[in-house]
Each structure stands twice: as C-alpha cells, then as structure tokens.
Protein backbone atom coordinates (compact mmCIF):
# COMPACT_ATOMS: atom_id res chain seq x y z
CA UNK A 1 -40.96 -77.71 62.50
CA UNK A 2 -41.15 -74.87 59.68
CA UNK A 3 -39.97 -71.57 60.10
CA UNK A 4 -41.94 -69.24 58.35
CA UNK A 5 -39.15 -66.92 56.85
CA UNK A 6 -38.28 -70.57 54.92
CA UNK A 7 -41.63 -70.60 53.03
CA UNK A 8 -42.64 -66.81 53.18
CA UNK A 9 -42.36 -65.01 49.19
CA UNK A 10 -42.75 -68.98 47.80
CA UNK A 11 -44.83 -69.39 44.40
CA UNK A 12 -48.64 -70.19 45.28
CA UNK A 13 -50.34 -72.59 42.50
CA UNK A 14 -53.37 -73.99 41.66
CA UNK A 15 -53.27 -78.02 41.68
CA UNK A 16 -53.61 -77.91 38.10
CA UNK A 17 -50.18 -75.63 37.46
CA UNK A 18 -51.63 -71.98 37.58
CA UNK A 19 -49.57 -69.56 39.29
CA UNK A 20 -52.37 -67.37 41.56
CA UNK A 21 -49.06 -65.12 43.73
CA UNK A 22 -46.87 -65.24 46.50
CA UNK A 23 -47.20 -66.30 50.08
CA UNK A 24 -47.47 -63.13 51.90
CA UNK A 25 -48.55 -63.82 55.38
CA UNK A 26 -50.37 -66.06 57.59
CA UNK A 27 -53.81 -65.97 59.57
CA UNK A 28 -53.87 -67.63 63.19
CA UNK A 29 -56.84 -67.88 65.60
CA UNK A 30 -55.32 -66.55 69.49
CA UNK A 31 -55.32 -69.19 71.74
CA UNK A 32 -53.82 -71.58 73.72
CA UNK A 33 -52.93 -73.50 70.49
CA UNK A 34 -53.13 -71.18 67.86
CA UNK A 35 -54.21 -72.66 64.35
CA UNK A 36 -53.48 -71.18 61.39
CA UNK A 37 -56.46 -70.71 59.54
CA UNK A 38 -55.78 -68.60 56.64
CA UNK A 39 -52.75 -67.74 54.59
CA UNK A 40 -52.32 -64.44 52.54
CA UNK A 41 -51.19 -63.99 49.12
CA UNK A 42 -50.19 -61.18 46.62
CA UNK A 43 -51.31 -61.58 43.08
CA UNK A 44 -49.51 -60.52 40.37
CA UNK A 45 -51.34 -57.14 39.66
CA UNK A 46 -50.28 -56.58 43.80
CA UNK A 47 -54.08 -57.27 44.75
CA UNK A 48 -53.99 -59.08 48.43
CA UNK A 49 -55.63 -62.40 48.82
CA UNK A 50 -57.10 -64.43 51.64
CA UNK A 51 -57.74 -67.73 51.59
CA UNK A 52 -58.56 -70.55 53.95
CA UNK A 53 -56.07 -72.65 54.95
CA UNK A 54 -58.48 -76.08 54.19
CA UNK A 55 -57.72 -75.43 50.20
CA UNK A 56 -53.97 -76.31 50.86
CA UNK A 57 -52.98 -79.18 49.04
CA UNK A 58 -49.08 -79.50 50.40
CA UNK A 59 -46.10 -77.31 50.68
CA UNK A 60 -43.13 -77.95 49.04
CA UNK A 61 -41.10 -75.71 46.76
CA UNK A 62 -44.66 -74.29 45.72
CA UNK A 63 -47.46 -73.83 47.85
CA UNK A 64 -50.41 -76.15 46.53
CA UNK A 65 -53.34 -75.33 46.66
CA UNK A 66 -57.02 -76.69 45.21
CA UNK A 67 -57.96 -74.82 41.86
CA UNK A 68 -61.41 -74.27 42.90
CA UNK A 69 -60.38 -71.89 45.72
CA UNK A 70 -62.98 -69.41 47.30
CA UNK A 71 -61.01 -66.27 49.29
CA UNK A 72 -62.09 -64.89 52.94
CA UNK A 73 -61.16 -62.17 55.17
CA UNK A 74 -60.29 -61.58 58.98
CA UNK A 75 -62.33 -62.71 61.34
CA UNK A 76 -62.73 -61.97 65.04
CA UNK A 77 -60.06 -63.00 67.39
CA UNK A 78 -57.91 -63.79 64.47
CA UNK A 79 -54.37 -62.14 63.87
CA UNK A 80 -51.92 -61.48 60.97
CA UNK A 81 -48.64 -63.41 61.62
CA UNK A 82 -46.11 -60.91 59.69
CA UNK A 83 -48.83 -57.97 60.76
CA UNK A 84 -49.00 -58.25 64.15
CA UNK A 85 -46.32 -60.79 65.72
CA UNK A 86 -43.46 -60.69 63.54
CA UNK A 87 -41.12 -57.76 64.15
CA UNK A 88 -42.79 -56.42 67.51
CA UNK A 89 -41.79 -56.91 71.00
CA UNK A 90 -43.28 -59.39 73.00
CA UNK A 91 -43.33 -60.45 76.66
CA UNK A 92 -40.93 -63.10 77.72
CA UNK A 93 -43.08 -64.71 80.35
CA UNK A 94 -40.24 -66.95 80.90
CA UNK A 95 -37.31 -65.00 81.14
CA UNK A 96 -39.33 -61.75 82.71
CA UNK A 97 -38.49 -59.47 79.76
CA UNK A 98 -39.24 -57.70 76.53
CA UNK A 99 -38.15 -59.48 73.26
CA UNK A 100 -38.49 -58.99 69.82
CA UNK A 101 -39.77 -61.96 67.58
CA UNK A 102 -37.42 -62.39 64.48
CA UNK A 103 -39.04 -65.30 63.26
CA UNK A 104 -41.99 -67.84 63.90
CA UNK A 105 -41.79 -71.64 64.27
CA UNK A 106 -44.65 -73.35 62.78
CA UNK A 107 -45.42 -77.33 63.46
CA UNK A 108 -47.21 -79.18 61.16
CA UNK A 109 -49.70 -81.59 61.95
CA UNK A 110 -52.59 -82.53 60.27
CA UNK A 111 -52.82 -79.26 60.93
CA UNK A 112 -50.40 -75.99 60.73
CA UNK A 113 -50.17 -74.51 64.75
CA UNK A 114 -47.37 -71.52 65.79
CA UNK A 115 -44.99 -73.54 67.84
CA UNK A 116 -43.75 -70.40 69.53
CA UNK A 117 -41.09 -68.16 68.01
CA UNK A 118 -37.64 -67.31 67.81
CA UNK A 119 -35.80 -64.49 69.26
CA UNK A 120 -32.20 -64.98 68.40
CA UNK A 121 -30.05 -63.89 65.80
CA UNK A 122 -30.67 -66.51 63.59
CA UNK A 123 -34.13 -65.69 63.06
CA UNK A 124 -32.60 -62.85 61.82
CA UNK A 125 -29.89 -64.12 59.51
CA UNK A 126 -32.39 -66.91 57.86
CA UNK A 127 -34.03 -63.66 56.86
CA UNK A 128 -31.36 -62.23 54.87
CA UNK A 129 -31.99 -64.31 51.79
CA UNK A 130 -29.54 -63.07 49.26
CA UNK A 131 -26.68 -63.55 51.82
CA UNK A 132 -27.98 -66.57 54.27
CA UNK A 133 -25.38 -68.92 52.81
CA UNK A 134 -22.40 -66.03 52.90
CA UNK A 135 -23.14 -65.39 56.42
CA UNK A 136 -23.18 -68.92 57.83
CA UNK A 137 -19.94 -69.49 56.08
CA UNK A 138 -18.26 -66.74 57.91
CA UNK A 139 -19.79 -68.35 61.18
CA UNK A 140 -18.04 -71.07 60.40
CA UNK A 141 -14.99 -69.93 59.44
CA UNK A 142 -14.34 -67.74 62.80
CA UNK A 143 -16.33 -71.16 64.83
CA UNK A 144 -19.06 -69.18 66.19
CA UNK A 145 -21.64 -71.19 67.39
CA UNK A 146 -24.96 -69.75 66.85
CA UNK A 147 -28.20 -71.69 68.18
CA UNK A 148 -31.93 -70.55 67.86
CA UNK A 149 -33.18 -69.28 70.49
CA UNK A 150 -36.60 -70.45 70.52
CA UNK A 151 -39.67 -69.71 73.01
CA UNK A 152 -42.72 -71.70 73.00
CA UNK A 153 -46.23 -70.21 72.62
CA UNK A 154 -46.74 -70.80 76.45
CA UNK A 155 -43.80 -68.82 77.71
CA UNK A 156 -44.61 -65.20 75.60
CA UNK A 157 -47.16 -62.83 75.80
CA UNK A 158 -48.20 -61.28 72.20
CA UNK A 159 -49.83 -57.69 72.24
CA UNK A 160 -52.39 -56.83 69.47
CA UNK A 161 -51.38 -53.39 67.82
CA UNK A 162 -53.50 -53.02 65.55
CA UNK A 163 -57.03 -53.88 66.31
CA UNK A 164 -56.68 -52.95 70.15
CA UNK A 165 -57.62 -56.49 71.59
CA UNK A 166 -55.05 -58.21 74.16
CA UNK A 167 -55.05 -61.65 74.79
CA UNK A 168 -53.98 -62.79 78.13
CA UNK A 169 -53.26 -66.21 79.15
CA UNK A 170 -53.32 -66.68 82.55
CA UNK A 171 -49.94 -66.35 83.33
CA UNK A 172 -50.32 -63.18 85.98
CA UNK A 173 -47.75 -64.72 88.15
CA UNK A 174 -45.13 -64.13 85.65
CA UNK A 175 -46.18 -61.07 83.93
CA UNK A 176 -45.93 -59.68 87.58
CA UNK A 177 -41.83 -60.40 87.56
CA UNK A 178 -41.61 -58.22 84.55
CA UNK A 179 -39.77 -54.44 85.22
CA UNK A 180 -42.82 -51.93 85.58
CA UNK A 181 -40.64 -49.21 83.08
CA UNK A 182 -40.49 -52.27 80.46
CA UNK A 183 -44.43 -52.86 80.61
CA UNK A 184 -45.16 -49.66 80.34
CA UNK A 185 -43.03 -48.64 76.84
CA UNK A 186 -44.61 -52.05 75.69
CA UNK A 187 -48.28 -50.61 76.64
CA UNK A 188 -47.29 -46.99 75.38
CA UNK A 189 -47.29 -48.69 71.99
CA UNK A 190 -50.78 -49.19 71.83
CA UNK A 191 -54.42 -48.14 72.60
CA UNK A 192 -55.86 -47.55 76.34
CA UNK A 193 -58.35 -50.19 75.55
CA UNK A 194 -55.89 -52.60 75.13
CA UNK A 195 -54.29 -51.00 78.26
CA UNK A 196 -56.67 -51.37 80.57
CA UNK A 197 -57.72 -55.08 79.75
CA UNK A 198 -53.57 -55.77 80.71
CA UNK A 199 -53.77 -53.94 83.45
CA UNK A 200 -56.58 -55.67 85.03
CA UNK A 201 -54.27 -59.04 84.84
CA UNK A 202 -51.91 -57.26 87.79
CA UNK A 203 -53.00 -56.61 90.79
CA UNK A 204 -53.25 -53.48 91.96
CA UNK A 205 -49.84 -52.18 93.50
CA UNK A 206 -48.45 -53.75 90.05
CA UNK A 207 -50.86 -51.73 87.69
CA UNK A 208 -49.84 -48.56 89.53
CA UNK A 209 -46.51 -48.75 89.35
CA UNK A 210 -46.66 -49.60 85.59
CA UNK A 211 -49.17 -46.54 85.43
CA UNK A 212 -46.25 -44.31 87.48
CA UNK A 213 -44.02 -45.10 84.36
CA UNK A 214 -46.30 -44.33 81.31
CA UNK A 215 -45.67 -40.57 79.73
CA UNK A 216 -48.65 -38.14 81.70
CA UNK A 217 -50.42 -38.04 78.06
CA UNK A 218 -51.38 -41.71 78.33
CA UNK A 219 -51.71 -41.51 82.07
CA UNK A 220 -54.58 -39.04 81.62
CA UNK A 221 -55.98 -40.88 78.37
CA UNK A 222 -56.20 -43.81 80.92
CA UNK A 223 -57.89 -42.12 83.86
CA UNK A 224 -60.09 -39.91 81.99
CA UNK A 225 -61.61 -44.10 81.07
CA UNK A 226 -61.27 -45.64 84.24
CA UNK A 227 -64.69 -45.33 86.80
CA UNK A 228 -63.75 -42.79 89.23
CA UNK A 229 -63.73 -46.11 92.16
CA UNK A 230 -60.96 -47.79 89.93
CA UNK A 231 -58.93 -44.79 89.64
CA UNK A 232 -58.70 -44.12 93.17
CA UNK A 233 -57.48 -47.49 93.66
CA UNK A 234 -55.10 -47.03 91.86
CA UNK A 235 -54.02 -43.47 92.84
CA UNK A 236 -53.83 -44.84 96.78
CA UNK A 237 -50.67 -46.97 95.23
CA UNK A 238 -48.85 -43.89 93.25
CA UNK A 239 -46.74 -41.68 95.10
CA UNK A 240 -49.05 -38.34 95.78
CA UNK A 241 -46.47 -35.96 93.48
CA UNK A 242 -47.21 -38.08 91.00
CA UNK A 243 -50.99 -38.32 91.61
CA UNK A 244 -51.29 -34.97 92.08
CA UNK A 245 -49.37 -34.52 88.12
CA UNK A 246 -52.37 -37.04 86.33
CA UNK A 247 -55.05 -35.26 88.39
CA UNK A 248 -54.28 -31.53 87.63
CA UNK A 249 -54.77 -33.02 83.73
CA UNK A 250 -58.22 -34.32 84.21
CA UNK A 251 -61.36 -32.24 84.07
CA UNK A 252 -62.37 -30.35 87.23
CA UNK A 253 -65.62 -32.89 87.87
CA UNK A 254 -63.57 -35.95 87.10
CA UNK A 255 -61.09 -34.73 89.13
CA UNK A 256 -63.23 -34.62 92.36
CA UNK A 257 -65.12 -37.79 91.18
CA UNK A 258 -61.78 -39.52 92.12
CA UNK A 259 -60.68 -37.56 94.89
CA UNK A 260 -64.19 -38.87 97.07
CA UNK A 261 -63.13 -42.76 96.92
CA UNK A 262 -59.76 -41.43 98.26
CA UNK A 263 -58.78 -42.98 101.25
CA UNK A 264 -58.94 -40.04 104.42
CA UNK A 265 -55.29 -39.76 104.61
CA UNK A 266 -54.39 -39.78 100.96
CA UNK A 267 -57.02 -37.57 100.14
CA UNK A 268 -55.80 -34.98 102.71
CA UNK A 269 -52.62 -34.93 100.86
CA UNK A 270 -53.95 -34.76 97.45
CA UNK A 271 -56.14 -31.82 97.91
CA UNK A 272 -52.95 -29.89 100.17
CA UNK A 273 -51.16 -30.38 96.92
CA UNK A 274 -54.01 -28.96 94.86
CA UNK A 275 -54.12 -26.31 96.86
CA UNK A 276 -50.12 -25.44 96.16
CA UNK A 277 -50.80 -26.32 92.15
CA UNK A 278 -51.36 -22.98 92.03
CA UNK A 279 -48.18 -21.92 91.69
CA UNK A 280 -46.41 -24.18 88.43
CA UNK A 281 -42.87 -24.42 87.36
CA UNK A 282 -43.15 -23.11 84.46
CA UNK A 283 -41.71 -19.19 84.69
CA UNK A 284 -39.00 -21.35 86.30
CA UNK A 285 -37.57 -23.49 83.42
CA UNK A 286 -34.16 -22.93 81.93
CA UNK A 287 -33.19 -24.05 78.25
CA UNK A 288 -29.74 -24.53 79.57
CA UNK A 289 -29.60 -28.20 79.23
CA UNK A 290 -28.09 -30.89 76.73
CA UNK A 291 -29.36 -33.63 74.90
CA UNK A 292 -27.88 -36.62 72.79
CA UNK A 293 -29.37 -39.98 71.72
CA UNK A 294 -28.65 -43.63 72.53
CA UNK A 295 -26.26 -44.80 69.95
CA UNK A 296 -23.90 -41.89 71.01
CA UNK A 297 -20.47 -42.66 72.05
CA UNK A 298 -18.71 -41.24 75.53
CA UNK A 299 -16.39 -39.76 73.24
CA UNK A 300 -19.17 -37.86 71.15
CA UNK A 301 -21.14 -36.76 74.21
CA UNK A 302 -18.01 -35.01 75.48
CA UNK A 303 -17.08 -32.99 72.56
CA UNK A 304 -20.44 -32.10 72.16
CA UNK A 305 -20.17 -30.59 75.54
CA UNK A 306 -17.45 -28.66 75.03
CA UNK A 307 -18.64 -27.42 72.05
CA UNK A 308 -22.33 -26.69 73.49
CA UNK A 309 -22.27 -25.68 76.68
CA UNK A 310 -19.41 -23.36 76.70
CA UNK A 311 -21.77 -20.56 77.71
CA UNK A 312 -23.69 -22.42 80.16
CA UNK A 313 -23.86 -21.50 84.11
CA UNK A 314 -24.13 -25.02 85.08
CA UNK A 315 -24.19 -28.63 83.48
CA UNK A 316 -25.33 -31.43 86.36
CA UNK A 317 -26.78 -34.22 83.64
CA UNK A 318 -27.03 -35.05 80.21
CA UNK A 319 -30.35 -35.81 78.75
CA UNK A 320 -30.71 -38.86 75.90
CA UNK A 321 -34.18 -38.36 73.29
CA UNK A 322 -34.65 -41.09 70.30
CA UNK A 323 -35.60 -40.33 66.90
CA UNK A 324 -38.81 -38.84 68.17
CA UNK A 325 -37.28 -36.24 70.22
CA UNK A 326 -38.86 -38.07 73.34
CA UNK A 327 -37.43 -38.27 76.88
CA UNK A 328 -35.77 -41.78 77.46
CA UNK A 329 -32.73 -41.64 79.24
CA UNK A 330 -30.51 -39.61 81.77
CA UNK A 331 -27.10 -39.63 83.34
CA UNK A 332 -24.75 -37.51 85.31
CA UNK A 333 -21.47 -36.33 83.89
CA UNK A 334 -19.39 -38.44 87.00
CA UNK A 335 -21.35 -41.61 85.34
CA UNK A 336 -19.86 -40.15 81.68
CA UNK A 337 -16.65 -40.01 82.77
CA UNK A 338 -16.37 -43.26 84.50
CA UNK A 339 -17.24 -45.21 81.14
CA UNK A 340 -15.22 -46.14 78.14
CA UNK A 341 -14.62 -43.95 75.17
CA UNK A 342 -16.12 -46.03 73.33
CA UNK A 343 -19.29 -46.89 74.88
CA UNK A 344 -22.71 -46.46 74.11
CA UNK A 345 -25.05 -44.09 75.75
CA UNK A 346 -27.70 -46.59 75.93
CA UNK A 347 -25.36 -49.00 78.04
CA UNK A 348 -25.52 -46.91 81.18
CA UNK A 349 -27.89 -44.12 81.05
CA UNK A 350 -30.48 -44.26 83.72
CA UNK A 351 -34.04 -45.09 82.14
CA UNK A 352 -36.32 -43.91 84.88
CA UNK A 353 -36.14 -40.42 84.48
CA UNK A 354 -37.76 -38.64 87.18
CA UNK A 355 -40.01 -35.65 85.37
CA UNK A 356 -42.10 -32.37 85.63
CA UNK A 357 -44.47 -31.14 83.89
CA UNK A 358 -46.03 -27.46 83.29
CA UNK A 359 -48.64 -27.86 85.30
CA UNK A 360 -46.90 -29.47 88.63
CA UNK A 361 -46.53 -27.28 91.46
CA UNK A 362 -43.27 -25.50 92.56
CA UNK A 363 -43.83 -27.08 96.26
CA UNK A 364 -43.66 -30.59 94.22
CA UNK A 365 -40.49 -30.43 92.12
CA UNK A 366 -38.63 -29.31 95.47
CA UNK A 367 -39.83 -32.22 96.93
CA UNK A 368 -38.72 -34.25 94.09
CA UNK A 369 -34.92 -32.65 94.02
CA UNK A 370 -34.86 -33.58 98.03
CA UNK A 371 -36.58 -37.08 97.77
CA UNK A 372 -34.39 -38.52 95.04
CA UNK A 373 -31.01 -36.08 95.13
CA UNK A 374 -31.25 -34.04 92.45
CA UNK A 375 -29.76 -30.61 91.03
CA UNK A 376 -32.29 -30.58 88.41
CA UNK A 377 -35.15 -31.88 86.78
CA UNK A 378 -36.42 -32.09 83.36
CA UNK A 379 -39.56 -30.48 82.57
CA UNK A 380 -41.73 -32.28 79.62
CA UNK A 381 -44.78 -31.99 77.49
CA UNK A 382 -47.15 -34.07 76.71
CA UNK A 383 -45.11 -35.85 74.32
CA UNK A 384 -42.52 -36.78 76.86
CA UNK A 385 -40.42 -33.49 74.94
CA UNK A 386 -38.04 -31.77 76.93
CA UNK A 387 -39.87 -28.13 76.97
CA UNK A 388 -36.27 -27.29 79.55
CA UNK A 389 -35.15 -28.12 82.83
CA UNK A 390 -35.30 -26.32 86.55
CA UNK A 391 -32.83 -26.44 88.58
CA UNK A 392 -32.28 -26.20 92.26
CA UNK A 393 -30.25 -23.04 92.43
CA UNK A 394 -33.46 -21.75 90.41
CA UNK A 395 -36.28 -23.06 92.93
CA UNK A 396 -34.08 -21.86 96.08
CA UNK A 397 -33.52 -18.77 94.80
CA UNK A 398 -36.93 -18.43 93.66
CA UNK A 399 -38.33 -19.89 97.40
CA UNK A 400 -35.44 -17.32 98.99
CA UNK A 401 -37.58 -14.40 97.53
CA UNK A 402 -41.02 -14.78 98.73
CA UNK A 403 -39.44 -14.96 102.12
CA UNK A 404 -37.87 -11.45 101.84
C-alpha cells in the first residue's frame, strides 16, 4: 500500500530524463473500486496538467512517465483526490459518524485503486514533511503508540462538493445509524441537488428528521425543489412548529400545493397555525443575550459574563457561534458551572439548539418554551445569526396584556 502524502510534490519526468513538474493530485473514477485514472501535475511556469494514468512508466523517487505523453481533463463521474476527498469530512459507515480524511491509502496493482483512507493522526503527522522525523522521535521518546487508523473504501461515504453529484453505495442500513444533526451539517456543506439524491437513500421518517436539523435557509431551498407530493411526505414526519416555520418561507401557491397532500389531521393543524402566523415574534426579541465560541474556556465564558452582562435583567443560557457568526451550540449557566475551569465550550454545549425565526408565530415559540423547558429561545436569520432572543417573562407578559 502507498499513501499518497508519501508520493504527493515528487519530481514528474519524461522516460528520457526531462523534468515536465510535480505530482499535484490524483484523478479516480467513483465506484465500488475506484481506479485512478489520471494524475495531475504543476509545471514549472505553475500551468496545471492532466494526464492519463496509462503513460506511467513506474514510481519511485521520480514519477516516470512515457515522453510522448498526450494530457486530458475531467471526465464525468470522475473526482479530484486532494480536491474533493482529502481534507473533507466523510461518513463513517462503519463506526456511524462524521470523519475527516487526513490521508488516502492507495494499492497498487497492475493497476493504482484507493484502498480506503486514513483518519488518524498519523495521516496527519506523515503530512508534516519538514518535521515527520522530529515528531516520531518524540513519540518514541515519551512511548506513545500511534497506529493508522485506516477505513476501507466500503465502510465511508464520500460527498462531492464541488460538482454537486453524490455517490451512494448501497449502504442505507448504515447511513440510517448516523445522528440526524451530524448528516445534516455534512449536507449543509453542499448543494440541494446533491441533497436531495442523499436524502432519497433514507427512508422517510429518517430524511425528515435530518431535514428538522438543517438551518430554515436550506430547508426552504429544499422544499421550494421537492414536488409538492414529496414534500408533504415529508412534512407528515416533522413536528407541525417546525412545519409550520419552512412553510411560512415558501411562496403562497407552493405553500398550498403542499398543504392538499396533507394528511386530514396534520393538515388541520398546519393551517390553525397559519392562521396564528399572523402574529410573529419579532417586536418581541431582546438583544440581552451572550455569545462565545467553541474553543472558549469555562474560565473565559465566566469573566466574560461578568464583564458583559452586568446590566442585564436576566441571563438563563449562553449562546456559542463559530467563525461565521452562526448558531451552533447552547448551554445553561448550571451546566457552566458544573465543568472544569479549564474546559472547552465545545465539550459540553448542547448542539441541537431549539430556534425561532422572524416569521414564526408568537402561539409557536410558547409552545416551544413549554414543550422542551425553556426560559428563552434564540431567534435567527436566515443565516442561522442570532438576530436576539425572547424570553418567557417577555411572551407572558406580552400574552398577560391582550387578556386585559
């Protein structure tokens, strides 16, 4: 076997001595044994070459290859290796989970074939060129034993990012063991083309809970595609709240489009919280709220509330944004204080957040505080930023007026 960051940047020459670049990347085909068909090189004056893998002559310290070479380009249902597999998550069909590949295994035949890849952190450290040999004698020295940790091409499930095509083996059994939150930040990361082709692997409860998790800007890019038949499906599996949230996005004909292939009793519901939609959050949202991100330590978070929220009525929960400024994480100040100083934000903030939006009803959020026991909710746009938060002392009191 050959990993690739052990031949990757090595001298490409002609047969006859002629240096023509540097190995770059590789070409595969996607399939159930995926050939590499292509490799790509850089020339000296940085122009990118492809070339088919059948004018390789051998690899050793150079790569070989004939000097009568012709080049090629990308063909369909082919992928870049570095482009679109290195570096990005994939799905762990084995071990139910998101990974990210740090290297790829090749096997040499009489032809070259990805093996599978590796996910550990030697992938990573056989990587670091410059300081490989450093790094493995410090391993040594403090006896840390390090192994690869290697999955096959059977047990992972690459997603194309670039050209928005998905190949699926047929592995739906396991793809349906995978946390619904975790397929959905994998989907979020690329087009709803490639979206819907996964989601018709799942069946249908699956696909809607996955859906449930997505930000309500890619829910509505979704349903706005499906046929109106499909979407219902899918909307008799999401909790109505939540239905009601993607529908109120839609256009006004697609809308009702959906809402006839209803079921009777699910329909009822929908169009009672229609009805109430007239009456949004959004004259109720308070900017009173805090936010820090993942890699923040307990003790950070807390003097960052005392310096903060000095002048605040009320603090239930701390919100956690990444570089983006989007909505990934919550937790409660009890769950702060029962963790380490030290700790990480990331290692115990709850990732399901539950969310509003602009446009969902008063009626709705209420029902949200009761269902899951909460003294607020975060209210977000749609690009999953925090636009503020509403609280229930603000809906009671708001609810407590009308009455009088």
């Amino acid at each position: 076997m050959i990993y690739f960051s052990e031949i990757c940047h090595r001298n490409v020459v002609t047969e006859d001595g002629i240096q023509v670049g540097r190995l770059e990347d590789f070409i595969f085909l996607v399939a159930e044994n995926p050939l590499v068909t292509k490799f790509v090189i850089r020339n000296k004056v940085g122009q990118k070459l492809i070339i088919p893998i059948d004018y390789l002559k051998k690899i050793n310290i150079d790569f070989t290859i004939e000097k009568d070479f012709l080049t090629s380009y990308l063909e369909e249902n082919e992928l870049y290796l570095v482009k679109n597999l290195l570096d990005k998550q994939i799905i762990d069909l084995k071990g139910d989970k998101i990974v990210r590949v740090n290297d790829v295994v090749l096997q040499e035949k009489d032809k070259i074939y990805i093996a599978g890849v590796d996910i550990g952190i030697l992938g990573i450290i056989r990587r670091i060129r410059l300081w490989t040999d450093y790094i493995y004698k410090l391993i040594r020295f403090f006896n840390i034993k390090l192994t690869s940790n290697f999955l096959s091409w059977a047990d992972i499930q690459p997603l194309e990012l670039i050209r928005g095509q998905v190949k699926l083996k047929k592995k739906e059994e396991k793809l349906e063991k995978v946390r619904p939150e975790d397929l959905a930040d994998y989907l979020e990361r690329t087009n709803v083309l490639t979206a819907r082709k996964f989601l018709k692997m799942l069946d249908t409860e699956k696909a809607a809970e996955v859906i449930s998790n997505l930000n309500i800007n890619y829910q509505t890019a979704l349903f706005k595609h499906f046929k109106p038949e499909n979407a219902a499906r899918l909307i008799n599996y999401i909790d109505p709240d939540e239905a009601v949230d993607v529908l109120l996005t839609l256009p006004l004909k697609k809308r009702e489009e959906i809402i006839d292939f209803l079921n009777e009793n699910i329909k009822k519901e929908i169009l009672h919280l229609l009805v109430l939609s007239k009456n949004p959050i959004g004259q109720l949202i308070t900017t009173e709220y805090l936010t820090v991100e993942p890699e923040d330590l307990v003790r950070e978070v807390i003097d960052q509330i005392k310096k903060e929220t000095v002048d605040f009525s009320s603090l239930d929960y701390v919100y956690v944004i990444n570089k983006n400024k989007e909505l990934v994480g919550v937790f409660s100040l009890h769950e702060l204080l029962l963790q380490d100083l030290n700790m990480p934000v990331y290692k115990f903030m709850t990732q399901n957040v539950i969310v509003s939006h602009l446009t969902t009803p008063e009626e709705i959020v209420i029902k949200k505080m009761f269902k899951y026991k909460l003294y607020a909710i975060p209210v977000i746009n749609d690009q999953k930023h925090i636009e503020g938060i509403i609280t229930l002392d603000d809906v009671t009191y708001n609810l407590l007026k009308k009455f009088h």
